[in-house]
Protein backbone atom coordinates (compact mmCIF):
# COMPACT_ATOMS: atom_id res chain seq x y z
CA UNK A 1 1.31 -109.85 -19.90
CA UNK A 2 0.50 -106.11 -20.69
CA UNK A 3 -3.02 -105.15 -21.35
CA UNK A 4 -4.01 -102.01 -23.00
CA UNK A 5 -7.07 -102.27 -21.31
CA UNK A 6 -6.11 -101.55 -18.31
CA UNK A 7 -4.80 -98.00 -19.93
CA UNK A 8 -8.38 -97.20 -20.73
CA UNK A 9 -9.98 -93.98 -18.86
CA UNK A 10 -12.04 -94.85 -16.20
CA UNK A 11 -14.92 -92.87 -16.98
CA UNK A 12 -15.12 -94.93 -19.92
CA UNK A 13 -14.82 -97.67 -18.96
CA UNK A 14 -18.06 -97.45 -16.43
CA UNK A 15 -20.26 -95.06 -19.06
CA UNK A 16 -23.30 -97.02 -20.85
CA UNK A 17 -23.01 -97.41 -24.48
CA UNK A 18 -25.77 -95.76 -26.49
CA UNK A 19 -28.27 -97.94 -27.92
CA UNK A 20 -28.92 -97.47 -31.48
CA UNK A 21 -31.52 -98.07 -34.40
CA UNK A 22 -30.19 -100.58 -36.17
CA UNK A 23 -31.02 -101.01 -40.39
CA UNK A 24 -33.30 -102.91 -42.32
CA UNK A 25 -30.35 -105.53 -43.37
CA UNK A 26 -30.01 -106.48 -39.94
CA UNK A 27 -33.84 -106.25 -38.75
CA UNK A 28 -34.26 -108.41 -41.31
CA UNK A 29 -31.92 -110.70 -40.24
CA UNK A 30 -33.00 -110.71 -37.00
CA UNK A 31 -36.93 -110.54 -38.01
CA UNK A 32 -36.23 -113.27 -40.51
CA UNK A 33 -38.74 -111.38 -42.94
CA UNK A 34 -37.47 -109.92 -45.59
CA UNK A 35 -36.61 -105.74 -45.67
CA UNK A 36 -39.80 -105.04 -47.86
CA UNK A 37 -41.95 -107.15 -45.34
CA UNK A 38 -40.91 -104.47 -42.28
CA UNK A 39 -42.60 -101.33 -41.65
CA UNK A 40 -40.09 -99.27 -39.86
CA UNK A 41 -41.61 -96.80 -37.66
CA UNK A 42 -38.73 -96.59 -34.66
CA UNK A 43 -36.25 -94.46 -35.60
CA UNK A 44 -37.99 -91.03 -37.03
CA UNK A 45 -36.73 -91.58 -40.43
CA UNK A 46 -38.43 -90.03 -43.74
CA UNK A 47 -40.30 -93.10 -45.35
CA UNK A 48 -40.40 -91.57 -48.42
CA UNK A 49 -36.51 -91.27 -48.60
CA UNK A 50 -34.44 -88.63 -50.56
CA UNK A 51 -35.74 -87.11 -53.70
CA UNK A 52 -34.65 -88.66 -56.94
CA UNK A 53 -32.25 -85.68 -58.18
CA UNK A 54 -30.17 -86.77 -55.12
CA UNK A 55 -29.96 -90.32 -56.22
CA UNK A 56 -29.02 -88.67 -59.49
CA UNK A 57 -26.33 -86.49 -57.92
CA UNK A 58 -24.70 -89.28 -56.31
CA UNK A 59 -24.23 -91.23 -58.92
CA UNK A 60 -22.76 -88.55 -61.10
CA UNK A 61 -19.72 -88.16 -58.16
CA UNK A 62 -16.62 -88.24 -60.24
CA UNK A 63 -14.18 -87.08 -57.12
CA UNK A 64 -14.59 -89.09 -54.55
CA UNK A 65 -11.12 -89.63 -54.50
CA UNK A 66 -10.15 -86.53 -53.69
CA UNK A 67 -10.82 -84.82 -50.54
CA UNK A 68 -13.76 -83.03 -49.60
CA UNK A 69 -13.81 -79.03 -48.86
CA UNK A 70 -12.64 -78.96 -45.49
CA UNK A 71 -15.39 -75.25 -45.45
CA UNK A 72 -18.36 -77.45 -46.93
CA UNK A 73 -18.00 -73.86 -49.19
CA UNK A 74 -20.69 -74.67 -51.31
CA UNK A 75 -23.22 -75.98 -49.20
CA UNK A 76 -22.79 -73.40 -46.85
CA UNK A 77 -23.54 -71.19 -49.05
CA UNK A 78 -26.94 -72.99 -49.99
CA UNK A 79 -28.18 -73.28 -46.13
CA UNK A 80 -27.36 -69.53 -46.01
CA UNK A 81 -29.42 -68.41 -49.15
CA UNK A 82 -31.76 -71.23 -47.43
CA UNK A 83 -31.97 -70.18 -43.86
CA UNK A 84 -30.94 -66.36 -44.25
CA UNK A 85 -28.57 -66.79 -41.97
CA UNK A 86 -24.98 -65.54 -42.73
CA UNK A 87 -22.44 -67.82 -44.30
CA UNK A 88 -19.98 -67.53 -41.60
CA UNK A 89 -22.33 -68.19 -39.08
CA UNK A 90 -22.79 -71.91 -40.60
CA UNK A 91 -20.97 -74.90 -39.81
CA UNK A 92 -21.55 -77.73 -41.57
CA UNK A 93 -21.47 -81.52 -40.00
CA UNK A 94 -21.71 -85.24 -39.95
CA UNK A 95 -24.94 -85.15 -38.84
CA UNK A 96 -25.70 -82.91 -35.86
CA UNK A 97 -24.62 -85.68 -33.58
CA UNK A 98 -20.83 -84.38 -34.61
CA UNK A 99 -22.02 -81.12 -33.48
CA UNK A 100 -22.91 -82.00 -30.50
CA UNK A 101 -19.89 -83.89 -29.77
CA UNK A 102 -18.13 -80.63 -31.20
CA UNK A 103 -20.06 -78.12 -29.06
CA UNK A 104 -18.51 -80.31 -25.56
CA UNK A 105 -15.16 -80.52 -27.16
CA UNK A 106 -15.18 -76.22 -27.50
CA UNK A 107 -16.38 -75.90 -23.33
CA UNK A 108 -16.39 -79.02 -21.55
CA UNK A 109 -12.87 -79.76 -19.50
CA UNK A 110 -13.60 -83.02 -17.29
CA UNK A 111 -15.71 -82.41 -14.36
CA UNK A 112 -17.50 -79.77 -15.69
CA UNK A 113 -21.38 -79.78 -15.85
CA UNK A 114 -24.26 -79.87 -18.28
CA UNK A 115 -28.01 -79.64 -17.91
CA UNK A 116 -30.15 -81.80 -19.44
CA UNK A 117 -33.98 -82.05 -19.67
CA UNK A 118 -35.12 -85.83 -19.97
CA UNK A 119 -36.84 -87.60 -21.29
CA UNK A 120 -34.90 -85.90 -24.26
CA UNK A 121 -32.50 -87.39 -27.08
CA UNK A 122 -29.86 -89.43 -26.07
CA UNK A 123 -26.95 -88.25 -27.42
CA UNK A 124 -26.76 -85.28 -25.02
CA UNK A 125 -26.19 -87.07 -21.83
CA UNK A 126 -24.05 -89.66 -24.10
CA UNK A 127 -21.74 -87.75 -25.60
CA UNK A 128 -21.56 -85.65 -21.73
CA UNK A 129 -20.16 -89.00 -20.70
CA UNK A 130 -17.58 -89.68 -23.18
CA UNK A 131 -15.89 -86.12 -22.35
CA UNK A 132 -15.98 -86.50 -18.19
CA UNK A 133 -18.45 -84.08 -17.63
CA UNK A 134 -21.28 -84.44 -15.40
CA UNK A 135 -25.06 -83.88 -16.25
CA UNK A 136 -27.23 -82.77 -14.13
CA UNK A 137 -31.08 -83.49 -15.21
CA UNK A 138 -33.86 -81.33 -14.95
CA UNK A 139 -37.05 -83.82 -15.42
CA UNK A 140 -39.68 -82.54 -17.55
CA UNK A 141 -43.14 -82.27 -16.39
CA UNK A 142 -45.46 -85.02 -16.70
CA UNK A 143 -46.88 -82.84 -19.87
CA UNK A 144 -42.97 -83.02 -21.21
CA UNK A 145 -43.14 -79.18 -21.20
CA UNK A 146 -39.67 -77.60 -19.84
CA UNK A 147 -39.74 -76.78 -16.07
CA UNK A 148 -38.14 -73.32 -16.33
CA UNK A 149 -38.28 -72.37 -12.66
CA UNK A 150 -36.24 -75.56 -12.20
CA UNK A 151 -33.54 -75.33 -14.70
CA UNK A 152 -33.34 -71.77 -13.32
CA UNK A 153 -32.42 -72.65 -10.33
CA UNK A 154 -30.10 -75.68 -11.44
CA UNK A 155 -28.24 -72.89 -13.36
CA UNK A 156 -27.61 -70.75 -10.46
CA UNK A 157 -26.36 -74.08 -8.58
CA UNK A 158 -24.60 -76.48 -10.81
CA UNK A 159 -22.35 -73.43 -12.71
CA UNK A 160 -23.12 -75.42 -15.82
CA UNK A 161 -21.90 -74.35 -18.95
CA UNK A 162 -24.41 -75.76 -21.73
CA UNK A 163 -27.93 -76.30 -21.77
CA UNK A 164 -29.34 -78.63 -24.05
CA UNK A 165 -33.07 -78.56 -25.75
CA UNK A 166 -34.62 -80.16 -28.13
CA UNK A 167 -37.37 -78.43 -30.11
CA UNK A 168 -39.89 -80.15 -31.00
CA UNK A 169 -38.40 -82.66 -28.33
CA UNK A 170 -37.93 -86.29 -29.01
CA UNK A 171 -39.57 -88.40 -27.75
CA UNK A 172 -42.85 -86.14 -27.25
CA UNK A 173 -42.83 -83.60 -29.92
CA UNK A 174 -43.24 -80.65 -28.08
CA UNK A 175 -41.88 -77.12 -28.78
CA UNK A 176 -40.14 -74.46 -26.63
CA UNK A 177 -41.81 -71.29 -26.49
CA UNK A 178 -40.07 -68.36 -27.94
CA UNK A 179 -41.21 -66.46 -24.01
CA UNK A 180 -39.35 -69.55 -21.96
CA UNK A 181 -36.44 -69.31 -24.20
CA UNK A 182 -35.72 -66.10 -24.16
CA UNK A 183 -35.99 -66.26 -20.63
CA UNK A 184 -33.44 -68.52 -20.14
CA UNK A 185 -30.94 -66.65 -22.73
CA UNK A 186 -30.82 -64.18 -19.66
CA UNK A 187 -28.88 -66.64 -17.61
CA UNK A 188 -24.36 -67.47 -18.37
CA UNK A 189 -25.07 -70.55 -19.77
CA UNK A 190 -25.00 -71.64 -23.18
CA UNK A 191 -27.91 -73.17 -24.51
CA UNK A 192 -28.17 -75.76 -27.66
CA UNK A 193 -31.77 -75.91 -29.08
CA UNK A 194 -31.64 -78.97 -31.22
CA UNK A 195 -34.34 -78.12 -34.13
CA UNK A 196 -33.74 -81.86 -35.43
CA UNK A 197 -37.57 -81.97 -36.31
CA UNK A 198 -38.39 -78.22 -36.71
CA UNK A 199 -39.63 -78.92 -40.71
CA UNK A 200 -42.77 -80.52 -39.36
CA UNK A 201 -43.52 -77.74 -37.01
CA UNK A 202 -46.04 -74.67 -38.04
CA UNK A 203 -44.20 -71.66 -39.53
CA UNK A 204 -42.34 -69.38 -36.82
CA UNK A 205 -41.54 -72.10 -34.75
CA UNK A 206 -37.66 -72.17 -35.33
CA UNK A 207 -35.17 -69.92 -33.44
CA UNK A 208 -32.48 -69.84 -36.06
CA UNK A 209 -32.20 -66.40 -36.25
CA UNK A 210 -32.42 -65.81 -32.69
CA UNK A 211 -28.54 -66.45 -32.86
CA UNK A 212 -27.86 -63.46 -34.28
CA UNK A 213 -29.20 -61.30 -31.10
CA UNK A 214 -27.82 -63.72 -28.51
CA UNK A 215 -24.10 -64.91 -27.88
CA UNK A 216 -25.44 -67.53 -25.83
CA UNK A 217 -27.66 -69.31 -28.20
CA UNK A 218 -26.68 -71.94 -30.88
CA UNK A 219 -29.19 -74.19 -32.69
CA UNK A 220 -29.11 -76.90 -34.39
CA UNK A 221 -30.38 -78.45 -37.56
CA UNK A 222 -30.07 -81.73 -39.90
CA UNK A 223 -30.84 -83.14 -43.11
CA UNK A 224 -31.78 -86.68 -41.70
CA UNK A 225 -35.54 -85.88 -41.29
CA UNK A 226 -37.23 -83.51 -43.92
CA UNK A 227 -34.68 -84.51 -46.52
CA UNK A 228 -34.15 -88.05 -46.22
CA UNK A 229 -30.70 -88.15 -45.78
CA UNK A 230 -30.35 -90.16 -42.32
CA UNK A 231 -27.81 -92.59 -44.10
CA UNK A 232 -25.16 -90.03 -45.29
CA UNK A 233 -24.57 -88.01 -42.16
CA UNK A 234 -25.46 -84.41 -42.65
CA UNK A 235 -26.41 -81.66 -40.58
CA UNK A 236 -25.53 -77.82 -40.07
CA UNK A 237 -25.40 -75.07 -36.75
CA UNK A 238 -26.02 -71.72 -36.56
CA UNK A 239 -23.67 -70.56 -34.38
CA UNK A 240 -22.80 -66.93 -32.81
CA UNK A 241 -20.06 -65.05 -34.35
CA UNK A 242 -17.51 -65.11 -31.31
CA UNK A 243 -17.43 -68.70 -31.79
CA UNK A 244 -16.89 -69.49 -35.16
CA UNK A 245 -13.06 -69.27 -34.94
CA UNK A 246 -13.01 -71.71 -32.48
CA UNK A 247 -14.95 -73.97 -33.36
CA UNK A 248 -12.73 -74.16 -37.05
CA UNK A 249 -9.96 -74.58 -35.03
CA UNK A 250 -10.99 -77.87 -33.72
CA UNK A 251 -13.45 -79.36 -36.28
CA UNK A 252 -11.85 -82.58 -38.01
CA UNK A 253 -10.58 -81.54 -41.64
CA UNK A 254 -13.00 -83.08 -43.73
CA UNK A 255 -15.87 -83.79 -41.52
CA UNK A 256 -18.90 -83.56 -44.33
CA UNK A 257 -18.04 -86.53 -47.16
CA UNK A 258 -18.42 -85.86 -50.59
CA UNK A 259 -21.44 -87.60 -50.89
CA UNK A 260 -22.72 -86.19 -48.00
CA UNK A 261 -22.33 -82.84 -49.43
CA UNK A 262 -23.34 -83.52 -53.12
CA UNK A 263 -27.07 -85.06 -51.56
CA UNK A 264 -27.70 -82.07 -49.35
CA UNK A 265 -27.01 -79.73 -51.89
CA UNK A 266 -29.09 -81.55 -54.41
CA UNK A 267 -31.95 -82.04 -51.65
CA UNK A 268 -31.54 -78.04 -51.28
CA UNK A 269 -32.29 -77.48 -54.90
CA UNK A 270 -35.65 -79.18 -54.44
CA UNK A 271 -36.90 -77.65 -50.97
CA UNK A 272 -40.36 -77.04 -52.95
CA UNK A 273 -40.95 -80.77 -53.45
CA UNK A 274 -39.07 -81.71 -49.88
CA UNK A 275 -42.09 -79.22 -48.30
CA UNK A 276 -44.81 -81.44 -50.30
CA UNK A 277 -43.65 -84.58 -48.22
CA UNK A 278 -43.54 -82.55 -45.36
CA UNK A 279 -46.78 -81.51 -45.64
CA UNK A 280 -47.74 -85.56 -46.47
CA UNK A 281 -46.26 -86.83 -43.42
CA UNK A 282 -47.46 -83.61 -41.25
CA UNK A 283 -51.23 -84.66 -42.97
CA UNK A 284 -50.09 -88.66 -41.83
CA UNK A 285 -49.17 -87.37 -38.28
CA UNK A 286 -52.42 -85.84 -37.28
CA UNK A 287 -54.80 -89.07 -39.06
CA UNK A 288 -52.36 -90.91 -36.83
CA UNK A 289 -52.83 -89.52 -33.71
CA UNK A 290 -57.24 -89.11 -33.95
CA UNK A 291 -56.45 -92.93 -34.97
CA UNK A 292 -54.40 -93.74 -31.79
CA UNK A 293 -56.72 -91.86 -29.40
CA UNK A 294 -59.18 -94.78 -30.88
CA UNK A 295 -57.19 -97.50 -29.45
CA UNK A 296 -58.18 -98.37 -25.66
CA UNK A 297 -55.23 -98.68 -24.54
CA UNK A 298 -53.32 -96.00 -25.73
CA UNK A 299 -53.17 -92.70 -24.75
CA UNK A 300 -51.15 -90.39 -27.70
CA UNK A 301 -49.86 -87.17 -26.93
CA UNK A 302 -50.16 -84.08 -29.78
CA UNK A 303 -46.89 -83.59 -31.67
CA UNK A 304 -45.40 -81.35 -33.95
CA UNK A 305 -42.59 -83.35 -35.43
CA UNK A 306 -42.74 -86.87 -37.52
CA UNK A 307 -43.80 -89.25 -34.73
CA UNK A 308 -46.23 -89.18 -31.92
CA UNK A 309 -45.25 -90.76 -28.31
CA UNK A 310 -47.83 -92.36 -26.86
CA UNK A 311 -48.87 -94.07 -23.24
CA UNK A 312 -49.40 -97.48 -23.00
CA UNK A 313 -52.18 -98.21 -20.20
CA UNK A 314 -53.13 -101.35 -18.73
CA UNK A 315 -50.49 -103.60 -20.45
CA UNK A 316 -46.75 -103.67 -20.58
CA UNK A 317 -45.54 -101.70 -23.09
CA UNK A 318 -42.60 -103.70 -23.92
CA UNK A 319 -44.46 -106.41 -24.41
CA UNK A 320 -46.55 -104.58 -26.76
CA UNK A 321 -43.42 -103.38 -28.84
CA UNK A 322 -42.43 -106.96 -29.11
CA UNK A 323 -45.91 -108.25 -30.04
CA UNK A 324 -46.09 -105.28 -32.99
CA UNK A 325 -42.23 -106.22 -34.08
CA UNK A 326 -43.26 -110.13 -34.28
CA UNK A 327 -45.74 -108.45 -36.63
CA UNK A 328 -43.14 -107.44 -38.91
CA UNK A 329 -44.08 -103.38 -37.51
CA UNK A 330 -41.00 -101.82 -35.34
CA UNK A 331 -41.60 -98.63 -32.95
CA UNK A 332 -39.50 -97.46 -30.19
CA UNK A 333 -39.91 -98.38 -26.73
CA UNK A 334 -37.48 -96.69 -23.88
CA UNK A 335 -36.29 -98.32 -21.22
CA UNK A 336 -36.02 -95.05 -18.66
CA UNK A 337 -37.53 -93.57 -16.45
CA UNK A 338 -40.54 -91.61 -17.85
CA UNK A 339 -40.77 -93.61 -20.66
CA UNK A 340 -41.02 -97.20 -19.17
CA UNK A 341 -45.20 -97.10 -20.53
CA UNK A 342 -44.22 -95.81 -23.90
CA UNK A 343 -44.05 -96.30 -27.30
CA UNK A 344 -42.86 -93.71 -29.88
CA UNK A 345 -44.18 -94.10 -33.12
CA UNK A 346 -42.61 -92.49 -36.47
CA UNK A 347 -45.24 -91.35 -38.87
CA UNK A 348 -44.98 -93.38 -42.24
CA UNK A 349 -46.47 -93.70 -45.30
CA UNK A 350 -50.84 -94.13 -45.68
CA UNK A 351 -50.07 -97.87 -45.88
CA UNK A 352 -48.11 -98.00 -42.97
CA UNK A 353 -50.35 -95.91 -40.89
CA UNK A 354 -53.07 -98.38 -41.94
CA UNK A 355 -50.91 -101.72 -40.90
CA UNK A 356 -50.01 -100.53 -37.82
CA UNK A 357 -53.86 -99.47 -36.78
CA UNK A 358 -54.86 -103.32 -38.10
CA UNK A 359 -51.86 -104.98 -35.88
CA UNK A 360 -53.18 -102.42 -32.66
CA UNK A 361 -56.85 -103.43 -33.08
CA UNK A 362 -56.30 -107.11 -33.51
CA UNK A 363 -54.74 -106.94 -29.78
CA UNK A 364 -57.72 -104.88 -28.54
């Protein structure tokens, strides 16, 4: 009897899946304890959700049987007045995961290389492996800081094509220096910086316009984070002219929904009140991490995005993220190397903060 399986490419079939974040419904499920009862601290996500004109927005969609602009015209044109970035330097996404996916699709032929600096997010080595292309890692050092003189040389020796950074980098929250970047903009490689989290960094942290000076340079951004938005898929690049014709030659048609659109746009419209809960969480983050550097056994390390990684010493930090998720409190533990002794915390609400500190001292 035929099987299609045996039709599948190999390099997928031996690649690891990714391992998501799963929701509340199914935490809950899992938990059994209701959604309300779980404080949800492992996936980076804005506790204090979208602001209410986008809730308004979407339920005043009256085309959402009709096809979305294929351009994202509108909101395009709000991230530029936003960012000051030219319009057709923008491309809008499903999140920046589908830009990253995009970005490989534009260079990557199988076989070709990648560097990546772990512990970093995920999705770059991933999304490597769904297109055949091998990654070559360049390990952080034990500070997470970049190891320039390293990916220097891996540049000169792999022939890779794309860099990818993440600034501030998950899991850590560290940022790139403006000095080590430019650096590395000298070298024939392209480089993604991945400014996911660059809302709760200080002002002048962001590279965004740095694209405009360098045709190796692309960075990208999302709405997940400052805006809320994680559940509707939208995120933006900034991406050198040269490109742009290329990359609209192979984007998918109508990659941004209609609602997708409608909530960024709204959430664009209120950037004075998204700053506010910026500002909350970025006030949340730093109580967190004087808080953490109480607990005996943990050792936090300073961050400038919405969650603070943290080393677990003297216990097994598994363990610990199973005793804090039987508590009804979820954080992130990584099963890599690096990462094997610790937790990742997303900064939440006062309450939160203060639930998680009484769970951490009870097991003092």
């Amino acid at each position: 009897m035929f099987e299609p399986t045996t039709l599948i490419r190999d390099h997928i079939e031996a690649m690891e899946a990714y391992q998501p974040i799963y929701p509340f419904e199914v935490l809950s499920e899992r938990l059994g304890r209701r959604p309300e009862e779980i404080i949800k601290l492992d996936a980076n996500e804005n506790p204090y959700g979208p602001d209410p004109v986008v809730l308004d927005a979407l339920s005043r969609m009256t085309s959402t049987h009709i096809y979305p602009d294929p351009e994202s015209t509108l909101l395009r044109k709000a991230l530029a007045r936003y960012t000051g970035i030219p319009f057709e330097n923008i491309l809008a996404g499903a999140g920046a995961d589908e830009l990253i996916d995009l970005i490989m699709r534009l260079f990557l032929d199988p076989g070709d290389n990648i560097l990546n600096c772990p512990p970093t997010f995920g999705m770059y080595a991933f999304d490597a492996g769904v297109h055949n292309a091998s990654v070559f890692n360049v390990p952080r050092r034990t500070d997470f800081s970049v190891n320039q003189p390293a990916i220097e040389a891996e540049i000169e020796k792999t022939n890779a094509k794309l860099l990818f950074l993440c600034s501030p980098n998950n899991p850590d929250g560290g940022l790139i220096s403006k000095e080590t970047l430019h650096r590395l903009l000298e070298f024939p490689i392209v480089i993604v910086l991945d400014e996911a989290y660059i809302e709760f960094a200080p002002e002048g942290s962001s590279r965004l316009k740095d694209v405009l000076k360098h045709k190796n340079l692309i960075v990208l951004r999302t709405f997940s984070k400052w805006a809320g938005l994680a559940g509707l898929r939208v995120g933006y690049g900034v991406f050198p002219s040269d490109l742009m014709p290329y990359l609209w030659k192979i984007k998918q048609p109508y990659n941004v929904s209609f609602a997708g659109a409608a909530a960024a746009l709204a959430s664009l419209d209120r950037i004075f009140d998204r700053k506010e809960i910026g500002y909350k969480l970025i006030a949340e983050r730093e109580r967190l991490y004087e808080s953490l550097g109480q607990i005996s056994f943990l050792e936090p390390y300073p961050s400038k995005a919405n969650f603070i990684l943290c080393r677990v010493v003297d216990r097994d930090a598994s363990e610990l993220k199973e005793r804090l998720s039987r508590a009804g409190i979820l954080v992130r533990f990584f099963d890599k190397p690096g990462l094997r002794d610790h937790i990742r915390i997303s900064v939440g609400k006062p309450e939160h903060t203060d639930a998680l500190l009484a769970a951490l001292e009870d097991l003092e």
